[in-house]
N, C-alpha and C. Protein backbone atom coordinates (compact mmCIF):
# COMPACT_ATOMS: atom_id res chain seq x y z
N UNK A 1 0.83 12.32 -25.11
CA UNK A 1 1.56 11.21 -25.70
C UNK A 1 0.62 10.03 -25.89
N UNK A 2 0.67 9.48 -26.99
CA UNK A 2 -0.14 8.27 -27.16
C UNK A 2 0.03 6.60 -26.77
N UNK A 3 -0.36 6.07 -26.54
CA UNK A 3 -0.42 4.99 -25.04
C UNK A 3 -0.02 3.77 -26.47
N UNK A 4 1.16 3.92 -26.70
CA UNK A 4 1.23 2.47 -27.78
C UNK A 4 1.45 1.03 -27.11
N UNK A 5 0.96 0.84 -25.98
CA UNK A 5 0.82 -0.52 -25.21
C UNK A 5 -0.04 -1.60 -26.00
N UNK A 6 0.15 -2.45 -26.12
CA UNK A 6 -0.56 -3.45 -27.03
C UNK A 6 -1.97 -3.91 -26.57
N UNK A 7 -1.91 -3.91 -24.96
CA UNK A 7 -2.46 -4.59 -23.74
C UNK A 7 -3.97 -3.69 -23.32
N UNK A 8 -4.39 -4.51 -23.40
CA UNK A 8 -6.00 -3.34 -22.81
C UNK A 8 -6.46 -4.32 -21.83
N UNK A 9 -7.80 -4.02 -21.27
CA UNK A 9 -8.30 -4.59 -20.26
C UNK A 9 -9.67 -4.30 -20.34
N UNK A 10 -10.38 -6.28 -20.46
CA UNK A 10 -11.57 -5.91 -21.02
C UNK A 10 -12.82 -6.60 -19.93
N UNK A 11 -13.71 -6.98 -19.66
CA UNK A 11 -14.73 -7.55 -18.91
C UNK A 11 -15.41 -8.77 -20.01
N UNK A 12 -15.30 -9.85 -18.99
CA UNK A 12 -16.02 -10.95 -19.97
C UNK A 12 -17.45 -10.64 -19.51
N UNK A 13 -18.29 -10.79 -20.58
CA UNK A 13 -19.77 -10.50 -20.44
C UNK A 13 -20.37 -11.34 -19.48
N UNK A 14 -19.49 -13.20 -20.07
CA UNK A 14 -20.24 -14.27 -19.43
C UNK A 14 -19.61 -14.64 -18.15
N UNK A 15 -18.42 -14.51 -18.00
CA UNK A 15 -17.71 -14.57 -16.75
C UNK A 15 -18.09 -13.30 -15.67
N UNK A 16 -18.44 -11.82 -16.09
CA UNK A 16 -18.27 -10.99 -15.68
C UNK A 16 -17.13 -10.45 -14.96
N UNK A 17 -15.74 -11.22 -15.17
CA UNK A 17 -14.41 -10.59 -14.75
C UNK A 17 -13.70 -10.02 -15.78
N UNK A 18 -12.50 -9.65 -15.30
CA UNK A 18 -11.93 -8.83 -16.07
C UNK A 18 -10.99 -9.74 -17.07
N UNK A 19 -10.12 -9.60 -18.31
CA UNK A 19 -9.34 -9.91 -18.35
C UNK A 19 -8.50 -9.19 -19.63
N UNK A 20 -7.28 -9.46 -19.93
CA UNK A 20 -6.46 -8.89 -20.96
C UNK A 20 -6.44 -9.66 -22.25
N UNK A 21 -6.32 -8.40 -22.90
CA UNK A 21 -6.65 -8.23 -24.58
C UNK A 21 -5.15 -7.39 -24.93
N UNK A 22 -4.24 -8.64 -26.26
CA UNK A 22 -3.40 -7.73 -26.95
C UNK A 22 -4.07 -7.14 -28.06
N UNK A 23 -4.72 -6.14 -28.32
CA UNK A 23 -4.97 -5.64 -30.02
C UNK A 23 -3.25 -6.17 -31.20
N UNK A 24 -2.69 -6.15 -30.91
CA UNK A 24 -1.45 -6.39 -31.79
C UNK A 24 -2.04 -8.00 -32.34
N UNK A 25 -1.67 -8.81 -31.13
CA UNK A 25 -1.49 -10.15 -31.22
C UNK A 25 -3.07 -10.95 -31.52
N UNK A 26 -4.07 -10.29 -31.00
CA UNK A 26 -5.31 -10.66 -30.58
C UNK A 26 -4.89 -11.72 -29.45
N UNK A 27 -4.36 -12.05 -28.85
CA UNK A 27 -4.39 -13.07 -27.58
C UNK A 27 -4.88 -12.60 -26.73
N UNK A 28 -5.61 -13.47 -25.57
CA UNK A 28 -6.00 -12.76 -24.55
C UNK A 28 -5.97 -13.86 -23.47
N UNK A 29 -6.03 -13.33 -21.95
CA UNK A 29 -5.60 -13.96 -20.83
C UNK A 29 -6.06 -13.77 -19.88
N UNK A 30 -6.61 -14.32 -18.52
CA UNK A 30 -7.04 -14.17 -17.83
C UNK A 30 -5.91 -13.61 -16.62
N UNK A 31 -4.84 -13.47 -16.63
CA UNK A 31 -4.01 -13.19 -15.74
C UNK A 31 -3.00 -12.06 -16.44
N UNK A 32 -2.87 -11.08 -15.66
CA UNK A 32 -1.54 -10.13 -16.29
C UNK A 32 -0.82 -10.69 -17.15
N UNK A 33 0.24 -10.02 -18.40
CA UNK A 33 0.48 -10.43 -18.93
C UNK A 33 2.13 -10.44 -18.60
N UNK A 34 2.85 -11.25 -18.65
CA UNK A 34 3.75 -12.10 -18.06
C UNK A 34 4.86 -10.86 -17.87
N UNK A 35 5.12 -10.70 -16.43
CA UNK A 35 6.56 -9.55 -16.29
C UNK A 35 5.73 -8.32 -16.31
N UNK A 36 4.30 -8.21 -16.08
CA UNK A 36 3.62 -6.44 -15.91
C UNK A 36 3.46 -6.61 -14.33
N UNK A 37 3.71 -5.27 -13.42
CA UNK A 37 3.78 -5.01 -12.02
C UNK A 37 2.46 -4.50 -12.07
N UNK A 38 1.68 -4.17 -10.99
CA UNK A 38 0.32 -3.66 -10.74
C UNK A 38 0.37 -2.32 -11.49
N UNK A 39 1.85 -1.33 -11.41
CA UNK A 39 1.68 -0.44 -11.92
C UNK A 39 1.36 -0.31 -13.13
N UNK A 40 1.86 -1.46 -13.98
CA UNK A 40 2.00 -1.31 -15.39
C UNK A 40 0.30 -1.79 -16.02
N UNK A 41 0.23 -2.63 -15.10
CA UNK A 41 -1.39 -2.67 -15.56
C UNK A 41 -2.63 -1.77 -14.76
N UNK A 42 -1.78 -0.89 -14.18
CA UNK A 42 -2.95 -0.07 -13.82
C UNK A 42 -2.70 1.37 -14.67
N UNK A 43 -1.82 1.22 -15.45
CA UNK A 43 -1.69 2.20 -16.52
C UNK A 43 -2.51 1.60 -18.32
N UNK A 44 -2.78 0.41 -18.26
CA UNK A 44 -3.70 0.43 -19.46
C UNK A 44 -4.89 0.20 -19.89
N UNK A 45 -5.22 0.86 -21.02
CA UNK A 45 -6.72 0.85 -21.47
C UNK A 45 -7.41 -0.04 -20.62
N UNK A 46 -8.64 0.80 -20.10
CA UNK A 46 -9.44 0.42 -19.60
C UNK A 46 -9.38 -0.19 -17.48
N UNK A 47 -8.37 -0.13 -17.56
CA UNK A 47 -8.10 -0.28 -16.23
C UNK A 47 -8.79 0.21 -15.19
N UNK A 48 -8.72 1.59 -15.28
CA UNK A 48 -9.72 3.20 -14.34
C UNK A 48 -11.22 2.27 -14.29
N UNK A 49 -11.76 1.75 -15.13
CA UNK A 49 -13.34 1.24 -14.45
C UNK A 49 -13.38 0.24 -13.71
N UNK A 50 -12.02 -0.83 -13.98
CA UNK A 50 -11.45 -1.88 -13.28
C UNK A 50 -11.03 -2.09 -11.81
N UNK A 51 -10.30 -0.63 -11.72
CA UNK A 51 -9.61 -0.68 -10.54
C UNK A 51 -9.56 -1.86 -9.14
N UNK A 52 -11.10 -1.78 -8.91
CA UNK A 52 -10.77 -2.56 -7.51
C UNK A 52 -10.52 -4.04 -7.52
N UNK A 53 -10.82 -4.68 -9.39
CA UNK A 53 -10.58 -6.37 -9.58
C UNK A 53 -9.00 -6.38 -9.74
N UNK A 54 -8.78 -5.14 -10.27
CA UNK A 54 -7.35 -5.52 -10.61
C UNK A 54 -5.83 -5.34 -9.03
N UNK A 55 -6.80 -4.67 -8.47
CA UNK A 55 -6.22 -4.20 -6.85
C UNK A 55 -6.14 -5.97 -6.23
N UNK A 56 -6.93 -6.46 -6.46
CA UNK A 56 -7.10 -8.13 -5.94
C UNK A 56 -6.28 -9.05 -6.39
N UNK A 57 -6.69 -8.86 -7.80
CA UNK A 57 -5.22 -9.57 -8.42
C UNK A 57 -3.90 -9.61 -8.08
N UNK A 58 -3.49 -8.65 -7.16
CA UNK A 58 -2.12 -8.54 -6.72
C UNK A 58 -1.45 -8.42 -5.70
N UNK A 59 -3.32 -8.76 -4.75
CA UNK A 59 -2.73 -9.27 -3.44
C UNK A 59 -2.37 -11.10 -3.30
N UNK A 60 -1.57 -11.00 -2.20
CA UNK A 60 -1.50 -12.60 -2.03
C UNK A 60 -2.37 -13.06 -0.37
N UNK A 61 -2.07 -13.98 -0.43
CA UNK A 61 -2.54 -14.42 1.01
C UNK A 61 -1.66 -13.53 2.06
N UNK A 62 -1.93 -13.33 3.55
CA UNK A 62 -1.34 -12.72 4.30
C UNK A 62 0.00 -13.10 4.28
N UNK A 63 1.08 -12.12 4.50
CA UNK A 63 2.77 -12.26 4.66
C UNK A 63 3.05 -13.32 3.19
N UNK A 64 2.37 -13.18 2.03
CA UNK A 64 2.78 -13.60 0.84
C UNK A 64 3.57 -12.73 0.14
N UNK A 65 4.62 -13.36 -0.77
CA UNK A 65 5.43 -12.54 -1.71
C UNK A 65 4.78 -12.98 -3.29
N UNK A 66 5.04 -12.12 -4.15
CA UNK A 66 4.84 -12.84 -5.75
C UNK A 66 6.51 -12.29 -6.32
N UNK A 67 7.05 -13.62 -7.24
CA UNK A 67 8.47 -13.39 -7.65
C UNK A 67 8.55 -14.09 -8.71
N UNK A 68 8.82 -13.43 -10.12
CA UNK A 68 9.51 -13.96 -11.12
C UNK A 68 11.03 -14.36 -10.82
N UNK A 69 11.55 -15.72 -11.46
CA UNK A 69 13.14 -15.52 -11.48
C UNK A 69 13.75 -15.76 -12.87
N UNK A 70 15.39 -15.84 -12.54
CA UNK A 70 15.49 -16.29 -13.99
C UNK A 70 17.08 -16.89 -13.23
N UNK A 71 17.11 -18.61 -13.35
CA UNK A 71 18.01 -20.07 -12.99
C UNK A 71 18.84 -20.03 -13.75
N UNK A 72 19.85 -20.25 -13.26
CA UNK A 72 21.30 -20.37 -14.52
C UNK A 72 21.63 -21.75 -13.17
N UNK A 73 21.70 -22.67 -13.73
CA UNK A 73 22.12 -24.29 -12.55
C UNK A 73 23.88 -24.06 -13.71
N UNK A 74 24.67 -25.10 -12.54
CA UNK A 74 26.05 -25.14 -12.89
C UNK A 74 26.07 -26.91 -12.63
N UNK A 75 26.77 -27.40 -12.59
CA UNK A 75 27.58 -28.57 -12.48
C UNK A 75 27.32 -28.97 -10.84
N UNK A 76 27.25 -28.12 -9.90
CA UNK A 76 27.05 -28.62 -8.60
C UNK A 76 25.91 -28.45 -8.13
N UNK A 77 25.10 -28.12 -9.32
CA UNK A 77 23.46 -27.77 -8.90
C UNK A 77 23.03 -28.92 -8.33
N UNK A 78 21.93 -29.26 -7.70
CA UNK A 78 20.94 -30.23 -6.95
C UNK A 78 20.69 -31.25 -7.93
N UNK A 79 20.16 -30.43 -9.29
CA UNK A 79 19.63 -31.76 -10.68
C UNK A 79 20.18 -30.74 -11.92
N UNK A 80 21.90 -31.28 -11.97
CA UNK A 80 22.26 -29.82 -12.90
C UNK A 80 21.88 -30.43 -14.51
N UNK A 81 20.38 -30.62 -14.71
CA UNK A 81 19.79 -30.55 -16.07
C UNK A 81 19.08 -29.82 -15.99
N UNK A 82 18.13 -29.23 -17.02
CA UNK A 82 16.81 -28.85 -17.21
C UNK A 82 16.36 -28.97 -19.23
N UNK A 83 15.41 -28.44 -18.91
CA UNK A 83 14.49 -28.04 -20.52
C UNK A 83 15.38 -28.02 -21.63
N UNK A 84 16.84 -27.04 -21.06
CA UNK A 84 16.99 -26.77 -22.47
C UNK A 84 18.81 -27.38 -22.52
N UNK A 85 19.09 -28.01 -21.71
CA UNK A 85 20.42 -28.84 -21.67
C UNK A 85 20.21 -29.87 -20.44
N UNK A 86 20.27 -31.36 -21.46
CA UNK A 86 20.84 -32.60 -20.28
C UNK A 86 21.34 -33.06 -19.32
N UNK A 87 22.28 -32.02 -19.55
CA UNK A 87 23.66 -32.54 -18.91
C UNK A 87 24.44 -30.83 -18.44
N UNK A 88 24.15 -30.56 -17.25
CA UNK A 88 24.79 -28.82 -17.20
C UNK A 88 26.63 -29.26 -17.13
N UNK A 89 27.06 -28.92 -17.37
CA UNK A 89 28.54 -28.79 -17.43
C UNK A 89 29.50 -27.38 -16.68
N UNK A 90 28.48 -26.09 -16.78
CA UNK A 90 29.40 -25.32 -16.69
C UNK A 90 29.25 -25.04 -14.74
N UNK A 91 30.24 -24.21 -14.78
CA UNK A 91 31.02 -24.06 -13.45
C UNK A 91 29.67 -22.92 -12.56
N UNK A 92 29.68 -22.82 -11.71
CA UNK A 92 29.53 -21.53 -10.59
C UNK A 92 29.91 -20.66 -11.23
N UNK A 93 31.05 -20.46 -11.10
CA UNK A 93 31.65 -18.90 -11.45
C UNK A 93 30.79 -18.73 -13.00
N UNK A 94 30.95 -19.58 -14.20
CA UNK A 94 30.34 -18.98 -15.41
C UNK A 94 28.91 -18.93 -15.30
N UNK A 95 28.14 -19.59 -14.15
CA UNK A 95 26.96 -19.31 -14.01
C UNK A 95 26.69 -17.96 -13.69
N UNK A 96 27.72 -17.33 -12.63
CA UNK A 96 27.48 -16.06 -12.02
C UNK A 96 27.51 -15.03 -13.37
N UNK A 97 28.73 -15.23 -13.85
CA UNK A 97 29.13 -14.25 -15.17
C UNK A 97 27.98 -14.42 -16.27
N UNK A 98 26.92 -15.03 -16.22
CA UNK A 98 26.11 -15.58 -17.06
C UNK A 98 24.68 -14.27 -17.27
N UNK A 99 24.43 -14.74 -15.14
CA UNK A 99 23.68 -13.63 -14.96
C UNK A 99 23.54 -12.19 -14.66
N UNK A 100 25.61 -12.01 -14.34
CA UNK A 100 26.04 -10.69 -14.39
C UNK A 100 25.34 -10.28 -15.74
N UNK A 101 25.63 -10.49 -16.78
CA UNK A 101 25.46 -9.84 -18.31
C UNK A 101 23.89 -9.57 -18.40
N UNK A 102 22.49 -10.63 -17.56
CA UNK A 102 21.72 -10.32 -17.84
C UNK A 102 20.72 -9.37 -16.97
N UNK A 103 21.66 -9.38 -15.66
CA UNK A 103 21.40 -7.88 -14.64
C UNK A 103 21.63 -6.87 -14.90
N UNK A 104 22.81 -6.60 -16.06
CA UNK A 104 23.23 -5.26 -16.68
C UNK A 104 22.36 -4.81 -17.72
N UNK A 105 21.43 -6.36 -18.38
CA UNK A 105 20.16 -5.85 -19.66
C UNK A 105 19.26 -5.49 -18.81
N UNK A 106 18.72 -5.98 -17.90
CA UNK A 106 17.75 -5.71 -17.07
C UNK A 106 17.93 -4.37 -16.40
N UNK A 107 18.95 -4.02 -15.53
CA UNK A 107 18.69 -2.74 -15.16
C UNK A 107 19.44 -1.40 -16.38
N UNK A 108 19.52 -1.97 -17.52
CA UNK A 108 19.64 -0.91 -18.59
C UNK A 108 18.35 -0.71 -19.47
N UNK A 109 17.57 -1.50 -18.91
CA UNK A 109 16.22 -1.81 -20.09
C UNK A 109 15.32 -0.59 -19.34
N UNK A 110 14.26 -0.11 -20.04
CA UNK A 110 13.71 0.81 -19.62
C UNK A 110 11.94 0.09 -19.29
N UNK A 111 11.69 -1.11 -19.77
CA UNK A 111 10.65 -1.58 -19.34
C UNK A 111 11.14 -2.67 -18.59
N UNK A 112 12.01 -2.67 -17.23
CA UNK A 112 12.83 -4.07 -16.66
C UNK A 112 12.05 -5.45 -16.31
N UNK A 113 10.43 -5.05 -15.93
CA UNK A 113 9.44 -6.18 -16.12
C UNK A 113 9.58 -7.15 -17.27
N UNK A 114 9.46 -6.42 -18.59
CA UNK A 114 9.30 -7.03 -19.59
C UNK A 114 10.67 -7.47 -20.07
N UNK A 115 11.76 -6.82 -20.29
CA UNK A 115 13.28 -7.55 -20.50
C UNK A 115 13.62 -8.74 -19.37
N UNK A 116 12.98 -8.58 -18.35
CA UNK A 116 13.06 -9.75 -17.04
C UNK A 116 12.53 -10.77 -17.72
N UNK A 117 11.24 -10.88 -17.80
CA UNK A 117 10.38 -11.82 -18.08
C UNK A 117 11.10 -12.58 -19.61
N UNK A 118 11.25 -11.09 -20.48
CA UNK A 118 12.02 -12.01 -22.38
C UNK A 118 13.69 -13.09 -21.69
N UNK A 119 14.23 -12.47 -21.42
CA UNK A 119 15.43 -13.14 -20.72
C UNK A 119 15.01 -14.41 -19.82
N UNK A 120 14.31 -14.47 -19.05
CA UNK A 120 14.03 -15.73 -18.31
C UNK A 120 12.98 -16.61 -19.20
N UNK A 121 12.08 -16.19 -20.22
CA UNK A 121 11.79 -17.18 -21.29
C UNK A 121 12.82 -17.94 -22.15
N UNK A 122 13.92 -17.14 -22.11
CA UNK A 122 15.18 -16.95 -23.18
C UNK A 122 16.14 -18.52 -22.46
N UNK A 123 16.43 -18.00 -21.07
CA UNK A 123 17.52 -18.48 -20.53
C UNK A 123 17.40 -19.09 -19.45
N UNK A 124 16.58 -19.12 -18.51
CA UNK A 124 16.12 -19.80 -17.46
C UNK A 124 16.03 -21.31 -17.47
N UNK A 125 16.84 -21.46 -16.42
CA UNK A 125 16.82 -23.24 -16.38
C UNK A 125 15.49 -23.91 -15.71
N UNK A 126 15.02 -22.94 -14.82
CA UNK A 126 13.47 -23.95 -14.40
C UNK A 126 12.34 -23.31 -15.35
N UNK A 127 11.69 -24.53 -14.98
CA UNK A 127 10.69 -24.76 -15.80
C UNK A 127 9.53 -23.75 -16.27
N UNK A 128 9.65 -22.52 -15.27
CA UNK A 128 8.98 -21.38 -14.93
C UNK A 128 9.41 -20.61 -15.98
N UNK A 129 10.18 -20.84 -16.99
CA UNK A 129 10.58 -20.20 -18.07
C UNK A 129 9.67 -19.99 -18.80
N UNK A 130 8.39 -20.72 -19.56
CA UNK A 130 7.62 -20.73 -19.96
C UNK A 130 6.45 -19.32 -19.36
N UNK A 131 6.23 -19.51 -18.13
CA UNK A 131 5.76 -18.23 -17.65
C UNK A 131 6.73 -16.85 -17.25
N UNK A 132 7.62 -17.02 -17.92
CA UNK A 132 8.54 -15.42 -17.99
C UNK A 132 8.93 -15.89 -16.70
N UNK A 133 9.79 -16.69 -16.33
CA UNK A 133 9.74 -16.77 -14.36
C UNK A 133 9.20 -16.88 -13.46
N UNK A 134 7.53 -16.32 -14.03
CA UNK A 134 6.91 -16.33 -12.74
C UNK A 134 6.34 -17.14 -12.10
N UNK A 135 6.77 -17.11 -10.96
CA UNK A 135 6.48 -18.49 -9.56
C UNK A 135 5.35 -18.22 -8.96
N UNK A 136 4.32 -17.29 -9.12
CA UNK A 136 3.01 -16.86 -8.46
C UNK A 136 3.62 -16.21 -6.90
N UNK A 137 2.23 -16.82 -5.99
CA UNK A 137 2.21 -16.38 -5.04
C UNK A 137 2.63 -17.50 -4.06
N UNK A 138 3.74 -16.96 -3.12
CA UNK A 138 4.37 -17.96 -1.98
C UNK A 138 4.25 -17.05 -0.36
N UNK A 139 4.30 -17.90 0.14
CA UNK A 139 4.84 -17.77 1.91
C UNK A 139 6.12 -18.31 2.46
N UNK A 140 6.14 -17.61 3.54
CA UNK A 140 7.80 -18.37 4.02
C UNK A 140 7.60 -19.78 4.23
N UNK A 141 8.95 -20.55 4.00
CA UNK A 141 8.75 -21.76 4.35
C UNK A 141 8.57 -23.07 3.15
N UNK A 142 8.60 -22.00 1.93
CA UNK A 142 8.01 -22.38 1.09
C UNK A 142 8.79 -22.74 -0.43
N UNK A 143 9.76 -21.53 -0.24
CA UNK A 143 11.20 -22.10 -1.32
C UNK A 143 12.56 -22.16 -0.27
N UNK A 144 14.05 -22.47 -1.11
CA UNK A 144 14.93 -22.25 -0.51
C UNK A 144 15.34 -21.02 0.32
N UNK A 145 15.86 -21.32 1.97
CA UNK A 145 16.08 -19.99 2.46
C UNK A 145 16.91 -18.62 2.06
N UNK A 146 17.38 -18.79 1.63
CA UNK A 146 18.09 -18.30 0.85
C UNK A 146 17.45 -17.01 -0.23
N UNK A 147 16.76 -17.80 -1.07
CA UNK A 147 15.77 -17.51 -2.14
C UNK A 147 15.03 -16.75 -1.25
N UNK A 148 13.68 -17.53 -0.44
CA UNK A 148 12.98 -16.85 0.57
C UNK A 148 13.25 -15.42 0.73
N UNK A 149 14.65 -15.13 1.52
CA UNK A 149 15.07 -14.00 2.19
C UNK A 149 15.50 -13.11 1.27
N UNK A 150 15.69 -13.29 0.44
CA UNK A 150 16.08 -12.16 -0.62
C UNK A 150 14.59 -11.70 -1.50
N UNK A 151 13.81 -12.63 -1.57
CA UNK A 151 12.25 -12.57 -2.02
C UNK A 151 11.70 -11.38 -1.02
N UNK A 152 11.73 -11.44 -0.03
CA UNK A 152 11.15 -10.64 1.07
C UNK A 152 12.02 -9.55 1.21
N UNK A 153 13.19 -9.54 1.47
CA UNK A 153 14.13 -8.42 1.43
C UNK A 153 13.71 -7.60 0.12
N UNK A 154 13.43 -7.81 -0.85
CA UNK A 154 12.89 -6.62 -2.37
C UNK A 154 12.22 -5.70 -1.76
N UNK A 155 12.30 -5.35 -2.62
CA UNK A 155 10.90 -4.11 -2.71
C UNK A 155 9.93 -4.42 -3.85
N UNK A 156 8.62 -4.37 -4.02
CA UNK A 156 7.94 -4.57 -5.44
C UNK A 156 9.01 -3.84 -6.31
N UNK A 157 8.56 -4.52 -7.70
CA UNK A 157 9.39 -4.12 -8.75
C UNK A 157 10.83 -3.75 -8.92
N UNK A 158 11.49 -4.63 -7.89
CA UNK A 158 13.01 -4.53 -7.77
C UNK A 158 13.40 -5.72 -8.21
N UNK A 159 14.79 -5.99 -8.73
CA UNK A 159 15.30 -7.61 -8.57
C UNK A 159 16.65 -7.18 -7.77
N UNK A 160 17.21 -8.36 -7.47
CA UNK A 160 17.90 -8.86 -6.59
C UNK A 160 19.46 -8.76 -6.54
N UNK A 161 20.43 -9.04 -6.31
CA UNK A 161 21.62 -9.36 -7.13
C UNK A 161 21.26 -10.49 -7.13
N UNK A 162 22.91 -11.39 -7.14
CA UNK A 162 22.45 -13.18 -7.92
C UNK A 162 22.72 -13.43 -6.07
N UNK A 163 21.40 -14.54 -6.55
CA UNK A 163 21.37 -15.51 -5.15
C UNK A 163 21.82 -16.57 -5.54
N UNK A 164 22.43 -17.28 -4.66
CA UNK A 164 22.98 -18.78 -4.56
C UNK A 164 22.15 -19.55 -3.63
N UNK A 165 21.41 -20.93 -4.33
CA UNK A 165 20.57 -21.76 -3.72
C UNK A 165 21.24 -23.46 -4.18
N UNK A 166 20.82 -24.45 -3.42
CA UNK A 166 21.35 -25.71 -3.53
C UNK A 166 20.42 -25.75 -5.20
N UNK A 167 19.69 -25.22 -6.03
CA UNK A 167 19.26 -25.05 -7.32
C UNK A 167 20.29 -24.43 -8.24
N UNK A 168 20.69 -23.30 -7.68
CA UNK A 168 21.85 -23.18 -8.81
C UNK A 168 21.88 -21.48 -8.52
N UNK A 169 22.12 -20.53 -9.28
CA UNK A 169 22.38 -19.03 -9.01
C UNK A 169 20.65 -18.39 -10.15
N UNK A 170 20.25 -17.07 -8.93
CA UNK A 170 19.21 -16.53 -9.83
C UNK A 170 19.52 -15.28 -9.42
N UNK A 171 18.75 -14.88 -10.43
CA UNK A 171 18.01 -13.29 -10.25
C UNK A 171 16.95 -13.48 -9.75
N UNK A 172 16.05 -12.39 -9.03
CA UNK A 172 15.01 -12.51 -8.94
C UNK A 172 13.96 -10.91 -8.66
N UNK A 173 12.89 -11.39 -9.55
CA UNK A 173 12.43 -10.26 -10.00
C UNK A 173 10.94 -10.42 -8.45
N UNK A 174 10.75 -8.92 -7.75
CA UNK A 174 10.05 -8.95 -7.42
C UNK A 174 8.50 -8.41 -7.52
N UNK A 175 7.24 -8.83 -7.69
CA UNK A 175 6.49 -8.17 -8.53
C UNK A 175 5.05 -8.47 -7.56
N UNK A 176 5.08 -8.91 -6.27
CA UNK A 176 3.81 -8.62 -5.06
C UNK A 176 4.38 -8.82 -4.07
């Protein structure tokens, strides 16, 4: 079967690290490309000579997690604005029903990294929208408990049901 991934993986001559190349798009990046799990980039072009830079990339510091999310804030959120509305208005409950609909795209999608990541560019109230959700690398202590414990409770490449934080209700995608 032929590997129609857009994504390759190339070595800068002058940097001598690695980094990603879309042939589609021509863009390229020094960091995975937004919503790919270690697996997914250890499945493309060029990876196999890579292996042990890209093994690094996806560790964190000791007892670290890495977690995309995707924020739906309501009316009783902490600061119920963001990016893409002033003024939040709607309730809890339609927040929940919000991200019910986009847990059912996500675990119906067959690449759930990448429908995670399009949806939380899409719909996500924090600011992390811009990076597909992703919040990098954290330790305990470090977001809401709440959040925290369900971050750690995953498994790589799992998300969550919806968590409730004094921020508002998420999903959350786990991806180190």
């Amino acid at each position: 079967m032929e590997n129609t991934e857009p994504w390759e993986i190339r070595r800068s001559n002058t940097k001598g690290i690695i980094y990603f190349y879309n042939s589609i798009s021509k863009e390229s990046c020094w960091t995975p490309p937004i919503g790919y799990t270690k697996e997914r980039v250890l499945s493309l072009k060029g990876a196999e000579e890579h292996k042990d830079q890209i093994e690094k990339m996806f560790i964190g510091e000791k007892d670290q997690v890495r977690a995309s999310h995707l924020l739906v804030k309501h009316k009783d959120s902490r600061r119920p604005s963001s990016w893409k509305e002033a003024n939040i208005t709607r309730t809890k409950e339609e927040a929940i029903e919000i991200l019910q609909k986009h847990k059912v795209e996500i675990d119906e999608a067959p690449d759930k990294d990448q429908k995670f990541a399009e949806l939380a560019k899409e719909h996500s109230d924090c600011s992390s929208y811009s990076n597909g959700g992703d919040l990098g690398w954290f330790g305990r202590d470090q977001m809401q408990k709440a959040f925290e414990t369900a971050t750690y409770d995953l498994d790589v490449g799992s998300v969550s049901d919806i968590v409730s934080t004094d921020s508002g209700v998420h999903l959350i995608f786990r991806t180190g």
